[in-house]
N, C-alpha and C. Protein backbone atom coordinates (compact mmCIF):
# COMPACT_ATOMS: atom_id res chain seq x y z
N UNK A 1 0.82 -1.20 0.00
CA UNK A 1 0.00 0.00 0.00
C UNK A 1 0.86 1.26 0.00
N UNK A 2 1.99 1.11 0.61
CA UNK A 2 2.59 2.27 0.91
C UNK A 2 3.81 2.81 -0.79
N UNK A 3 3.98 1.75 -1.32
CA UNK A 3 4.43 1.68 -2.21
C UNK A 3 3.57 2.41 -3.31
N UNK A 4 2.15 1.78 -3.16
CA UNK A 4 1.19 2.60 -3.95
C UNK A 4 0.75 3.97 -3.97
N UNK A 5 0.91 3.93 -2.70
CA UNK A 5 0.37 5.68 -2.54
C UNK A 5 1.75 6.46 -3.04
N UNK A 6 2.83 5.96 -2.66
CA UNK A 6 4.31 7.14 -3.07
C UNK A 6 4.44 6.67 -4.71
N UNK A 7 3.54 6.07 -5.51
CA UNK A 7 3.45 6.37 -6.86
C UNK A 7 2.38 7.24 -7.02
N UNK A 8 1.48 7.33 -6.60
CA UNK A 8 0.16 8.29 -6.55
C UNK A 8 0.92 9.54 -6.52
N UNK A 9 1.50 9.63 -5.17
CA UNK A 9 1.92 11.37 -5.04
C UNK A 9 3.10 11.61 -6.23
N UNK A 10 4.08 10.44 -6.62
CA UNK A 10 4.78 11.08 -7.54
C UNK A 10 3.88 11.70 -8.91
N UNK A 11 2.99 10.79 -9.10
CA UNK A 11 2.63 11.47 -10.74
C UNK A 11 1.56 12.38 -9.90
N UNK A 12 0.69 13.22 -9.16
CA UNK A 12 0.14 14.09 -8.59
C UNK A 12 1.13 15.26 -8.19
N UNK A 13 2.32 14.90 -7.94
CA UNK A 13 3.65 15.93 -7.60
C UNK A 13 4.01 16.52 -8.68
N UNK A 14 4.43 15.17 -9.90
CA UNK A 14 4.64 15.67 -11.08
C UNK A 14 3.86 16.62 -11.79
N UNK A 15 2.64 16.28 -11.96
CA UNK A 15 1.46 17.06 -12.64
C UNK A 15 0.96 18.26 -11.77
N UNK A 16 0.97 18.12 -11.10
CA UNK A 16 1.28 20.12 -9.93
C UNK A 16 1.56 21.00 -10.53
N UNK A 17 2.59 20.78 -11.22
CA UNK A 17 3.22 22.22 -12.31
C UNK A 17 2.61 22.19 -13.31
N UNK A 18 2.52 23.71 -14.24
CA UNK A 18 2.15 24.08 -15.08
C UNK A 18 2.30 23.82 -16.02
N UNK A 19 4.40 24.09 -16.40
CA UNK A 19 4.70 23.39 -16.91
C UNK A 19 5.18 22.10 -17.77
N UNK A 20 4.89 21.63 -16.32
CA UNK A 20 4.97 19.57 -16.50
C UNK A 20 4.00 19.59 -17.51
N UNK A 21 2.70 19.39 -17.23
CA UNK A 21 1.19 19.68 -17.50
C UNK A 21 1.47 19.87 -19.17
N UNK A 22 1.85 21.21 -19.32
CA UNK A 22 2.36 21.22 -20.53
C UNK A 22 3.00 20.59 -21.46
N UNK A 23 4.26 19.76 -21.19
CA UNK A 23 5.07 18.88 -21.19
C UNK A 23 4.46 17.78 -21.88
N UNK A 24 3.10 17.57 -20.79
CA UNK A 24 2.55 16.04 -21.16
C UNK A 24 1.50 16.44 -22.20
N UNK A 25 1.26 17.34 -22.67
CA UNK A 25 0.21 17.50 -23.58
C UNK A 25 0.80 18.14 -25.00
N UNK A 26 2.33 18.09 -24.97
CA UNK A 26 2.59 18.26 -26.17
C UNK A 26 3.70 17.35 -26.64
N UNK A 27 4.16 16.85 -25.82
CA UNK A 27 4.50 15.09 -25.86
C UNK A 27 3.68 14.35 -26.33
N UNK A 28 2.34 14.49 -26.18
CA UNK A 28 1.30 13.47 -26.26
C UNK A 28 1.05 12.90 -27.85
N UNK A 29 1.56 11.93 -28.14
CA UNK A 29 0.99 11.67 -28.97
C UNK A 29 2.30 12.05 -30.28
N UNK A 30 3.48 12.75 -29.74
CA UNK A 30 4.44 12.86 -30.79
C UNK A 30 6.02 13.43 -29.81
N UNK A 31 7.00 13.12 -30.93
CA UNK A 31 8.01 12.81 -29.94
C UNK A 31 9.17 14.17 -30.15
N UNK A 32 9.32 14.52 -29.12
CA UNK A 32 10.07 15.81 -29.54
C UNK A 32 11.13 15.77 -28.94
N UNK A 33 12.66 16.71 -29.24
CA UNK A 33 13.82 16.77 -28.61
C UNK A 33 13.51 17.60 -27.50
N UNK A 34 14.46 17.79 -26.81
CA UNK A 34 14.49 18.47 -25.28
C UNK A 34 14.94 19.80 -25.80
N UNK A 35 15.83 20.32 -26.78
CA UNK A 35 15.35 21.71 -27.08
C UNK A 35 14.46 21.84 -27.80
N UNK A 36 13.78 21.16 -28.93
CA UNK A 36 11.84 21.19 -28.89
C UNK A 36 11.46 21.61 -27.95
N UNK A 37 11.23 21.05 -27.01
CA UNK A 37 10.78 21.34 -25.74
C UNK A 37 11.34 22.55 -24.90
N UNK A 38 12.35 22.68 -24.84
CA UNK A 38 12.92 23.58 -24.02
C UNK A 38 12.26 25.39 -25.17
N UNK A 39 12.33 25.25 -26.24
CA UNK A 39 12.53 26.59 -27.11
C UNK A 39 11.19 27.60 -26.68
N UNK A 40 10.14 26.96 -26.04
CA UNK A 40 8.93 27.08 -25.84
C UNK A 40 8.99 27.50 -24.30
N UNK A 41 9.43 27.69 -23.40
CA UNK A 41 9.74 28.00 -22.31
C UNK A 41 10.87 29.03 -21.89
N UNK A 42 10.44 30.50 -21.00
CA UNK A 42 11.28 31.00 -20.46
C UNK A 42 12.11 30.97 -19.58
N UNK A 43 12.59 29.78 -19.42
CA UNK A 43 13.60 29.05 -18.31
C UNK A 43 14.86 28.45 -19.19
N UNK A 44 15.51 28.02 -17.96
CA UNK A 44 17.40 27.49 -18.46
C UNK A 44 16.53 26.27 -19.08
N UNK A 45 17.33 25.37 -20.34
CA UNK A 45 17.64 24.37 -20.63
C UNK A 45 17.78 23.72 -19.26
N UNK A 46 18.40 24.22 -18.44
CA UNK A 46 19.17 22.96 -17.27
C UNK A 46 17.73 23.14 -16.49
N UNK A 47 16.87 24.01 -15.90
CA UNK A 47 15.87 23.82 -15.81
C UNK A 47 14.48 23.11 -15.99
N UNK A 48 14.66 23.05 -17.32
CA UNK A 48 13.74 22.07 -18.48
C UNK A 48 14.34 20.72 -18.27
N UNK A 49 15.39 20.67 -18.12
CA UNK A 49 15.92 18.88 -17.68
C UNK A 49 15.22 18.49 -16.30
N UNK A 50 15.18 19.66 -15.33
CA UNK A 50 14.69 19.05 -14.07
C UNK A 50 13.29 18.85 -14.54
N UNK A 51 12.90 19.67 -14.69
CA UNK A 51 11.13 19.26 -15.13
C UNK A 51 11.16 17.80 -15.50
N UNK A 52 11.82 17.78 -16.73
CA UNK A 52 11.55 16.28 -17.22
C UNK A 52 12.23 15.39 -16.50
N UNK A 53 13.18 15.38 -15.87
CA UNK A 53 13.27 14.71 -14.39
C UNK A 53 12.79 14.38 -13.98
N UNK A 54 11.85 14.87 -13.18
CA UNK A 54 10.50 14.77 -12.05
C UNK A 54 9.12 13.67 -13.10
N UNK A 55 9.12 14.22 -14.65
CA UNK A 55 8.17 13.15 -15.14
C UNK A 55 8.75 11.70 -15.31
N UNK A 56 9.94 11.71 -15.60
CA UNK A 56 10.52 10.73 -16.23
C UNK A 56 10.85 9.47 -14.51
N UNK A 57 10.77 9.99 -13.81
CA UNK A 57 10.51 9.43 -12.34
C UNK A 57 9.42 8.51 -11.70
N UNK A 58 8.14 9.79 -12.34
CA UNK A 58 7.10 9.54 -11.87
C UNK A 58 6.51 8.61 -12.93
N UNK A 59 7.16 8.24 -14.42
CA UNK A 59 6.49 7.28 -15.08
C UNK A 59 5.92 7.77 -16.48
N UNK A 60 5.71 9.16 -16.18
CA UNK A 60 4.87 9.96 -17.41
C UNK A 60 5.42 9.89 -18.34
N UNK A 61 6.49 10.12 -18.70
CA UNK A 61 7.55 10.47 -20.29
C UNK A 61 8.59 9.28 -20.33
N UNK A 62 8.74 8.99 -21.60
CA UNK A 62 9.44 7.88 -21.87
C UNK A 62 10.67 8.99 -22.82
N UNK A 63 12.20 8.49 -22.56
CA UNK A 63 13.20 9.26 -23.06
C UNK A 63 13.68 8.07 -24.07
N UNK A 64 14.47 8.67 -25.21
CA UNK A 64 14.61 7.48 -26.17
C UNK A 64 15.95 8.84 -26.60
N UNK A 65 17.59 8.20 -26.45
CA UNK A 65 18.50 8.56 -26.91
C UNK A 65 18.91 8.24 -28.72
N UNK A 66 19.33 9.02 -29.65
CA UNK A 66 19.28 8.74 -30.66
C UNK A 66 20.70 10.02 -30.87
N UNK A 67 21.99 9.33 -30.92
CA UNK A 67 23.00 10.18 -31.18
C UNK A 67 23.25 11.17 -29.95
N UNK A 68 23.01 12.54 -30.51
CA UNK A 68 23.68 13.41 -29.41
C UNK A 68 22.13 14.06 -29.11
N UNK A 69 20.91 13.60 -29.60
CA UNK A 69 19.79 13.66 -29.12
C UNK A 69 18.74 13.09 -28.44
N UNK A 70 18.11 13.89 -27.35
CA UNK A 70 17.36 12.68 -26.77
C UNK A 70 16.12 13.44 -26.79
N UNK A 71 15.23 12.23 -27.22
CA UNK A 71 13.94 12.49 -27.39
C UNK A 71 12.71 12.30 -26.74
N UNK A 72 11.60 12.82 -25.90
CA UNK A 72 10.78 12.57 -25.37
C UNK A 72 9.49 12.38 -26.07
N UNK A 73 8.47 11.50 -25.02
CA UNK A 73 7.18 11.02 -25.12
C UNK A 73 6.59 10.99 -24.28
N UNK A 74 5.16 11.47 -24.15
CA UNK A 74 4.29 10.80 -23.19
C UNK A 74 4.19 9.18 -23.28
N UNK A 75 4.44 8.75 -21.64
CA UNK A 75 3.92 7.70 -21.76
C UNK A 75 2.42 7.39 -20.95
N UNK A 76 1.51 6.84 -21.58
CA UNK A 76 0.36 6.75 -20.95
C UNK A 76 0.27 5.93 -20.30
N UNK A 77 0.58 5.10 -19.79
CA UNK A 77 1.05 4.08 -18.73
C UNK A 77 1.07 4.92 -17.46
N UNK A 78 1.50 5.38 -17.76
CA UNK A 78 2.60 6.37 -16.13
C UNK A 78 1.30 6.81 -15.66
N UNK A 79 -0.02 7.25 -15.92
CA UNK A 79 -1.36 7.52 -15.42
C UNK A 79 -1.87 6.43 -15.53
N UNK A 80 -2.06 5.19 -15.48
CA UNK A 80 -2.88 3.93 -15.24
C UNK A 80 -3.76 4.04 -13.83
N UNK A 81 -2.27 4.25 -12.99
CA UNK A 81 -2.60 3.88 -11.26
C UNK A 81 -3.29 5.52 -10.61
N UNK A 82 -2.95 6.59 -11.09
CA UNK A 82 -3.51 7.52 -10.87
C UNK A 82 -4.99 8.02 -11.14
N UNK A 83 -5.41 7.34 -12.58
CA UNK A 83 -6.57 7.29 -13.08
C UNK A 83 -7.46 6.20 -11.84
N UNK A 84 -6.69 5.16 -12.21
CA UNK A 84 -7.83 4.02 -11.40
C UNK A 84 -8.38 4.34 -9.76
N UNK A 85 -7.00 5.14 -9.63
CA UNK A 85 -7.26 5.78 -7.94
C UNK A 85 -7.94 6.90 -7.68
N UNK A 86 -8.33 8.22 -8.74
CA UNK A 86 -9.35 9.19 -9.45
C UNK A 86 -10.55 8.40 -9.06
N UNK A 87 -10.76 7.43 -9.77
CA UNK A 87 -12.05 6.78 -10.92
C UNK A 87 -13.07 6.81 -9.55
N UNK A 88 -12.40 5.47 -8.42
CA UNK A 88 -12.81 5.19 -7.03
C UNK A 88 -13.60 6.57 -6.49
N UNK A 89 -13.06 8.15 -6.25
CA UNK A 89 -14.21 8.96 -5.77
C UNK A 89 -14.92 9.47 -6.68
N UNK A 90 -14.51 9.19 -8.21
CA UNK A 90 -15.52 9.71 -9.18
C UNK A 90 -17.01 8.63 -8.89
N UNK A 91 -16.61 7.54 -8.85
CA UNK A 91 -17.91 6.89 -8.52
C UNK A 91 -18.45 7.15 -7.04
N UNK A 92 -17.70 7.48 -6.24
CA UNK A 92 -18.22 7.88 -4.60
C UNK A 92 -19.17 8.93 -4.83
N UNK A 93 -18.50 10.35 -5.56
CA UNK A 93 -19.47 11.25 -5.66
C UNK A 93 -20.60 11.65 -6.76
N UNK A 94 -20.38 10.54 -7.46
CA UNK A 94 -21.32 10.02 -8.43
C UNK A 94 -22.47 9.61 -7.54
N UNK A 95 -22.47 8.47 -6.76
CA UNK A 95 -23.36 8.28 -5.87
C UNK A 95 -24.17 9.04 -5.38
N UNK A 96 -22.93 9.66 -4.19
CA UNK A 96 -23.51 10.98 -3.31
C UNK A 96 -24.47 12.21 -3.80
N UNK A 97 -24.07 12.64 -5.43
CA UNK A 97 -24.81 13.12 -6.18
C UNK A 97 -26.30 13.01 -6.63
N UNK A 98 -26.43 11.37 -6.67
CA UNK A 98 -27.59 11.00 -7.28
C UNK A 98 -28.62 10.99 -5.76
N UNK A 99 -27.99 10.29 -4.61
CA UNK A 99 -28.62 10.72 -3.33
C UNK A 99 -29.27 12.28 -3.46
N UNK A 100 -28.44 13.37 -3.22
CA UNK A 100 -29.15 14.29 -3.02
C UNK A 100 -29.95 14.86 -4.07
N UNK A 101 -29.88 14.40 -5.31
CA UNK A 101 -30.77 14.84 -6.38
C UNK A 101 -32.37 13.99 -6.03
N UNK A 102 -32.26 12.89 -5.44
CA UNK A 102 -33.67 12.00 -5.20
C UNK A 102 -33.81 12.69 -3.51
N UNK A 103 -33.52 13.25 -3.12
CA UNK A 103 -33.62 13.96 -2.19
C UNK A 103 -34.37 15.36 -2.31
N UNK A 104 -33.84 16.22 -3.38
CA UNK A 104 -34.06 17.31 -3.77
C UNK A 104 -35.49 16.65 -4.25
């Protein structure tokens, strides 16, 4: 359990920032270099490495070296356990919802 929850908070830690956030939604679905990535942001390069640090930890981005370039991806995997652990109070207050509507 405890193992589970310190993957929870990593990809919830990860996804905190703005920029992560960002990260994963333009990763998504296509694979870009780290100055791709970086050219789009007013921060250091060495900055933009920590970011993708923190995803590449938590499971989110998959890195794929190719020469003197390395390339990122979302990986959708890395939200499996975060989703499924979401889903649990989406149906709680799904419930709770329909209670007070037959109430109302």
């Amino acid at each position: 359990m405890v193992e589970h929850t310190s993957r929870i908070d990593m990809v919830f830690g990860a996804m905190a920032d703005p920029i992560r956030r960002d990260i994963l939604e333009r990763t998504a679905g296509s694979e870009l270099t780290v100055g791709q990535i970086a050219i789009d942001y007013d921060i250091s390069l060495a900055a933009v490495s920590k970011h993708l640090k923190v995803l590449h930890q938590a499971g989110l981005i998959r890195r794929r070296k190719d020469g003197r370039y390395q390339f990122v991806t979302t990986n959708p995997q890395g939200m499996r356990e975060a989703a499924s652990y979401l889903q649990q109070y989406e149906q709680f207050f799904t419930q709770r919802l329909r209670s007070v509507d037959e109430e109302v």
